[in-house]
N, C-alpha and C. Protein backbone atom coordinates (compact mmCIF):
# COMPACT_ATOMS: atom_id res chain seq x y z
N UNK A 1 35.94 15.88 15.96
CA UNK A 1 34.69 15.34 16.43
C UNK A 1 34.83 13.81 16.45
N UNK A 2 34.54 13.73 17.81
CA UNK A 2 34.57 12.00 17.61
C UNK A 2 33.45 11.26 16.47
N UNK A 3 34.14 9.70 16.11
CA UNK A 3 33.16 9.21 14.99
C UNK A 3 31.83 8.84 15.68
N UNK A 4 31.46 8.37 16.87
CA UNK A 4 30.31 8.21 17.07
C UNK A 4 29.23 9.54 16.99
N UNK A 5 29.57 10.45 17.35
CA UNK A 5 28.92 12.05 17.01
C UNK A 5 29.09 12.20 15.43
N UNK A 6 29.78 12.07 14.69
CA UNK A 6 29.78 12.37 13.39
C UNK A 6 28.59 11.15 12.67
N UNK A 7 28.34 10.00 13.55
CA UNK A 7 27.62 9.02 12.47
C UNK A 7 26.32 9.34 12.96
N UNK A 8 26.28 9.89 14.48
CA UNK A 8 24.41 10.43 14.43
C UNK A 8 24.12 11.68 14.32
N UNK A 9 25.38 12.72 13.87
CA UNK A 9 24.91 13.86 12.67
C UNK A 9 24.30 13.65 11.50
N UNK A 10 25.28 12.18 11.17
CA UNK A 10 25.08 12.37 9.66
C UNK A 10 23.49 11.39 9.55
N UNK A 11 23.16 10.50 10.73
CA UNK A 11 22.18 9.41 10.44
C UNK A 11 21.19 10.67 11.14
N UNK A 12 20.96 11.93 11.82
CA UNK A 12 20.09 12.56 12.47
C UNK A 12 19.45 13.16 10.76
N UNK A 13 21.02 13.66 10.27
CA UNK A 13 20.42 14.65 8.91
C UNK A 13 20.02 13.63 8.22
N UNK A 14 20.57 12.38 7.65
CA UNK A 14 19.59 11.58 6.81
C UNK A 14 18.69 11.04 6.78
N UNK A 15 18.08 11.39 8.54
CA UNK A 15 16.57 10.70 8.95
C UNK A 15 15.93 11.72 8.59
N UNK A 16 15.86 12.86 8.84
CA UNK A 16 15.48 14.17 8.48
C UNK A 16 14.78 13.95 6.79
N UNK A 17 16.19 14.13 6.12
CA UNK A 17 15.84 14.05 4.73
C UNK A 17 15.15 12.37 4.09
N UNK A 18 15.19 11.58 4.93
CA UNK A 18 14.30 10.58 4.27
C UNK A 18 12.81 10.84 4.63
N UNK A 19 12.65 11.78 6.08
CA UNK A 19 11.48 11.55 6.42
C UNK A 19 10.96 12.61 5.44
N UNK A 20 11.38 13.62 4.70
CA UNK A 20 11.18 14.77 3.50
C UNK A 20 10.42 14.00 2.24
N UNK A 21 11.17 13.41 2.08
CA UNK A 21 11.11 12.19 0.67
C UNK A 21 9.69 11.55 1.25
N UNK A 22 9.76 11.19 2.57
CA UNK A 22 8.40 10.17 2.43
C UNK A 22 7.50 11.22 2.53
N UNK A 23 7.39 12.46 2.75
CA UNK A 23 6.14 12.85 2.90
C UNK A 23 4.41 12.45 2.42
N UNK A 24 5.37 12.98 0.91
CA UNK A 24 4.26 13.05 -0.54
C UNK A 24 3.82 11.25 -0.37
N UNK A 25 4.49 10.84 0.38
CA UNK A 25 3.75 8.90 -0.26
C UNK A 25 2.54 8.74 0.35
N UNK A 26 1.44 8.25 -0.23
CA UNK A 26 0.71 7.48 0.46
C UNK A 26 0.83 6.84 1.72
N UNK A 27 0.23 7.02 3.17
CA UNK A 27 0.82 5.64 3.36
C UNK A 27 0.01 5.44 4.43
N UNK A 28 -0.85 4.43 4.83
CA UNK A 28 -2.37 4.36 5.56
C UNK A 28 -1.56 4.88 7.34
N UNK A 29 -0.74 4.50 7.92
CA UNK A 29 -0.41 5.45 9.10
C UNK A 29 0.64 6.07 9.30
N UNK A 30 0.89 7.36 8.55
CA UNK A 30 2.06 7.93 8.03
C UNK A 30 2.62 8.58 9.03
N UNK A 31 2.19 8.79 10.68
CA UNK A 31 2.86 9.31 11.58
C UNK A 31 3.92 8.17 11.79
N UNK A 32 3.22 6.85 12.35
CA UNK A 32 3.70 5.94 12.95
C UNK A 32 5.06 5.22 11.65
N UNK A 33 4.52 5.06 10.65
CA UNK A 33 5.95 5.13 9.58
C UNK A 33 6.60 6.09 9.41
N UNK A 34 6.70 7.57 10.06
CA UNK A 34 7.24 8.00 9.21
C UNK A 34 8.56 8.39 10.82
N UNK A 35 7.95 7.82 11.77
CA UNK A 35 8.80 8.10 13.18
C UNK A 35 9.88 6.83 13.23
N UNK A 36 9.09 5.58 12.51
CA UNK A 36 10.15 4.86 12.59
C UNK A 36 11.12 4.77 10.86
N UNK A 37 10.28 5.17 10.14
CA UNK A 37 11.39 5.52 9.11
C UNK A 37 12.97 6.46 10.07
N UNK A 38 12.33 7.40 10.37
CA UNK A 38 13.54 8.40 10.97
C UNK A 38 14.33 7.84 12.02
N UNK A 39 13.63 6.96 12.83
CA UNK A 39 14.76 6.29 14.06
C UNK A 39 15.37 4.91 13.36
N UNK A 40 15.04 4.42 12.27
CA UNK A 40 15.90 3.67 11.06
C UNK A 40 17.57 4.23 10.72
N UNK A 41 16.78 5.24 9.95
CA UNK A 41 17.99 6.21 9.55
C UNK A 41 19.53 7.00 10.70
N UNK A 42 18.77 7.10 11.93
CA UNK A 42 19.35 7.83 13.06
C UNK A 42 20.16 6.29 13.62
N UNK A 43 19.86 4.86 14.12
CA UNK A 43 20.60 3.57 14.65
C UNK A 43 21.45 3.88 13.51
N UNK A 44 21.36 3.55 11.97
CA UNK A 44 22.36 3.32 11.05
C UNK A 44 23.51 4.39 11.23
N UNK A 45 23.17 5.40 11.52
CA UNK A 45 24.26 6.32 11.95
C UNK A 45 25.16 6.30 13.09
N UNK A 46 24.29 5.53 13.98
CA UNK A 46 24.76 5.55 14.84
C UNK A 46 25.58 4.09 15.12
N UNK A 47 25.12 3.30 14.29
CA UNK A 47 26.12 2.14 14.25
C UNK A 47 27.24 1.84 13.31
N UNK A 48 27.01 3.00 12.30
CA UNK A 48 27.96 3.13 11.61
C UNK A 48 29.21 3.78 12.49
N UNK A 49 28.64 4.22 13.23
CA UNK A 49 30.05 5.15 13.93
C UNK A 49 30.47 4.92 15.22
N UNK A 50 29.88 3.28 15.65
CA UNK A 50 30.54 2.67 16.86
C UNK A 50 30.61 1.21 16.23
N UNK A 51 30.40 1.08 15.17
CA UNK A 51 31.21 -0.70 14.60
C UNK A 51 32.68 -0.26 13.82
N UNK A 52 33.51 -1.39 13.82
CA UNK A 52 34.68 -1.40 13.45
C UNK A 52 34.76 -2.93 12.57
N UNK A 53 34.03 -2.65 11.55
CA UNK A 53 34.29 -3.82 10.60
C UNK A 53 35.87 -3.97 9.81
N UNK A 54 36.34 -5.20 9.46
CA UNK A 54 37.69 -4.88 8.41
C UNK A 54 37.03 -4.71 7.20
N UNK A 55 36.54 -3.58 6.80
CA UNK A 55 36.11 -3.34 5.56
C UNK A 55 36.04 -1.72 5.36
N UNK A 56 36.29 -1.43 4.02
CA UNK A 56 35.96 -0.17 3.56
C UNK A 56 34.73 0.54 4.08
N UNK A 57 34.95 1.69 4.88
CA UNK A 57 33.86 2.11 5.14
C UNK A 57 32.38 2.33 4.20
N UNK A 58 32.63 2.73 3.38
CA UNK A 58 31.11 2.79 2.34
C UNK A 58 30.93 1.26 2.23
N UNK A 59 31.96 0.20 2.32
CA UNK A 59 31.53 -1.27 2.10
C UNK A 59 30.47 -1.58 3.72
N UNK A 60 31.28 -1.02 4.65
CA UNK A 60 30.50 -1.14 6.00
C UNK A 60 29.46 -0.57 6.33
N UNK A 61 28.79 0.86 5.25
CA UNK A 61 27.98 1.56 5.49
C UNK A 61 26.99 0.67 4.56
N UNK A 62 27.31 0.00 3.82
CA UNK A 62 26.19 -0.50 2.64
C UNK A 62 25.56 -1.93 3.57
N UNK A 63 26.34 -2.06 4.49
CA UNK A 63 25.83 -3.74 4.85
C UNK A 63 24.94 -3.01 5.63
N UNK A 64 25.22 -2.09 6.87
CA UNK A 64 25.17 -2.07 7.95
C UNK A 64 23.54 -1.45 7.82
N UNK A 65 23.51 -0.07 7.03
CA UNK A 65 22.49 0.42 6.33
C UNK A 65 21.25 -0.34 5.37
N UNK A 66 22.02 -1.57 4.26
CA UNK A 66 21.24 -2.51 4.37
C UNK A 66 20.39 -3.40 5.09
N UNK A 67 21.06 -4.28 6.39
CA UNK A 67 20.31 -4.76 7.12
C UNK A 67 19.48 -4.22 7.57
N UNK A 68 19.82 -3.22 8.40
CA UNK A 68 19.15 -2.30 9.47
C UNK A 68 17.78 -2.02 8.50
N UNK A 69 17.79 -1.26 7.41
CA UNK A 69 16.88 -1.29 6.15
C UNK A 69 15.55 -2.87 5.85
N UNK A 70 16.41 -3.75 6.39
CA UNK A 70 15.55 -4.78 5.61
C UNK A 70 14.74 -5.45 7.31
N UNK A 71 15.38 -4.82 8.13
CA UNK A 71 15.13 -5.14 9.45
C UNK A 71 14.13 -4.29 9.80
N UNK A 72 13.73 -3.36 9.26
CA UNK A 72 12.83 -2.16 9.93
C UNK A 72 11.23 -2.46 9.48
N UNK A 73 10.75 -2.71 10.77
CA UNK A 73 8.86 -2.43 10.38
C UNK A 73 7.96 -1.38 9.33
N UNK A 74 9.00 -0.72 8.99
CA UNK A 74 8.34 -0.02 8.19
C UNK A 74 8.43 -0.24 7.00
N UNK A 75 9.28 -1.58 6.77
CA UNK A 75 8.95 -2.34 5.53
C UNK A 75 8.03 -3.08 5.28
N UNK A 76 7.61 -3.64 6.56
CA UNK A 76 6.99 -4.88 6.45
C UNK A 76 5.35 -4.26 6.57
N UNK A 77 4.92 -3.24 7.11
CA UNK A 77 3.96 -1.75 6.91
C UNK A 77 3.74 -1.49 5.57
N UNK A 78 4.75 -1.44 4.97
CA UNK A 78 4.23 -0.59 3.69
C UNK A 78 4.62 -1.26 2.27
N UNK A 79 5.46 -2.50 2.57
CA UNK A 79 5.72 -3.13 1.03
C UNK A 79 6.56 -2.41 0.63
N UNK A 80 7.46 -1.62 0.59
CA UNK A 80 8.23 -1.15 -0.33
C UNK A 80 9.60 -1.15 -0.14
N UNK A 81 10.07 -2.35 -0.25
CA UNK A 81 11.37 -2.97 0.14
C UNK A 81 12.13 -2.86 -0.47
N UNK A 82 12.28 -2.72 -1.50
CA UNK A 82 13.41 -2.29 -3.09
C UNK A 82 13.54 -0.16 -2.47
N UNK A 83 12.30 0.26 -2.15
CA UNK A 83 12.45 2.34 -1.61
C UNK A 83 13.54 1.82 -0.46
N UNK A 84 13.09 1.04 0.82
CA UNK A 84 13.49 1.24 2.21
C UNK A 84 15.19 0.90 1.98
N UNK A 85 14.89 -0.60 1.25
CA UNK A 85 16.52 -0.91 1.44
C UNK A 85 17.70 -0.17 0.33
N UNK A 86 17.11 0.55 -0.63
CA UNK A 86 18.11 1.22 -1.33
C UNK A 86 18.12 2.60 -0.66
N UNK A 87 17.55 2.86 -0.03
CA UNK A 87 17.55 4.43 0.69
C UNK A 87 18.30 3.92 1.98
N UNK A 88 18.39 2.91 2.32
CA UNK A 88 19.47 2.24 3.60
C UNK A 88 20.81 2.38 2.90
N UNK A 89 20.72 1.22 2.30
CA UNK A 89 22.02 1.06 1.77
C UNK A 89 22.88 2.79 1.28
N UNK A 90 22.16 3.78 0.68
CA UNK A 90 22.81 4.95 -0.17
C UNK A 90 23.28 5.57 1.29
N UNK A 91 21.71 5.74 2.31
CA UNK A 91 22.48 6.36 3.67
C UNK A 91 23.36 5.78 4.39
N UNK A 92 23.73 4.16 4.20
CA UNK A 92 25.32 3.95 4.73
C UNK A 92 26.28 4.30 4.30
N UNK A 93 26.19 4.05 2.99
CA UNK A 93 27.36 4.73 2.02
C UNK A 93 27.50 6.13 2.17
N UNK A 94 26.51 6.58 2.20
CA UNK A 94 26.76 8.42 2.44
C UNK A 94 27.25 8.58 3.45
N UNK A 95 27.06 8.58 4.90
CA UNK A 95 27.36 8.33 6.06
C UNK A 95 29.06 7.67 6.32
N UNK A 96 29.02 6.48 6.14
CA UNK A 96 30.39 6.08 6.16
C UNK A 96 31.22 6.61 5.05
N UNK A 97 30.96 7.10 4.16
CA UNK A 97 31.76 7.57 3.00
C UNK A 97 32.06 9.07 3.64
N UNK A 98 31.17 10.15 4.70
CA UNK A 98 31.75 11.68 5.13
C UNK A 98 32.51 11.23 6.35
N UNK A 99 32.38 9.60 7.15
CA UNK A 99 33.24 9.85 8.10
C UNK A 99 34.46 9.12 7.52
N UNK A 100 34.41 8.32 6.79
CA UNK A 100 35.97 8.05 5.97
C UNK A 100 36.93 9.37 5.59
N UNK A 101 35.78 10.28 4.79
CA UNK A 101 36.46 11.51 4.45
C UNK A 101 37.16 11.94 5.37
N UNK A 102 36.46 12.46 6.11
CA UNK A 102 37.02 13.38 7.56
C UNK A 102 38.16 12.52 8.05
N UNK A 103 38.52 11.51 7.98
CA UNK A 103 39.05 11.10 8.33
C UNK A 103 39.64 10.32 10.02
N UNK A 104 38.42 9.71 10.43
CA UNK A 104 38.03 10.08 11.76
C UNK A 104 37.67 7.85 11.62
C-alpha cells in the first residue's frame, strides 16, 4: 500500500477515534467542533504520508501532528490546547510510527 493511503487510513481511523473521545465533552457547538476536530486528525494523516522530512518518522509525526494541532480552530473554540495538541502530537506519532513499521 502506498504511504500516502496508509497515512489517511491511519489519520481517517484516528479522526474517528478522537471524534469518540470528544463525544462525552461539553462543548457549546459540538457538531461544528467535532467535524473539524475529525478533518484535523484526517490532513495530519495525510501529511504525514506525503512529507519527507530528514527525521525519524514518529519525530516527523510529533511536529507535523503538533502544528497542525495548535493550528486548528477547534482550539481556539474551545480552550483546550494542552487535550488538542497532545492528542495531535500522540496521533503523529501513532501514525508515522505504523507507517515506519510497515515499512513503506
Amino acid at each position: 500500500m502506498p504511504k500516502i493511503w496508509l497515512g489517511l487510513l491511519g489519520g481517517l481511523l484516528f479522526g474517528v477515534l478522537d471524534v469518540l473521545f470528544s463525544l462525552p465533552v461539553y462543548l457549546p457547538d459540538k457538531k461544528t467542533t467535532l467535524i473539524l476536530t475529525f478533518i484535523s486528525r484526517l490532513l495530519t494523516g495525510f501529511f504525514i504520508g506525503t512529507t519527507n522530512l530528514p527525521l525519524t518518522p514518529p519525530a516527523a509525526g510529533c511536529i507535523i501532528g503538533g502544528a497542525l494541532s495548535l493550528l486548528s480552530p477547534t482550539v481556539s473554540r474551545t480552550g483546550l490546547y494542552a487535550l488538542h495538541i497532545t492528542i495531535g502530537i500522540g496521533g503523529g506519532i501513532l501514525i508515522a510510527g505504523i507507517v515506519s513499521w510497515l515499512g513503506i
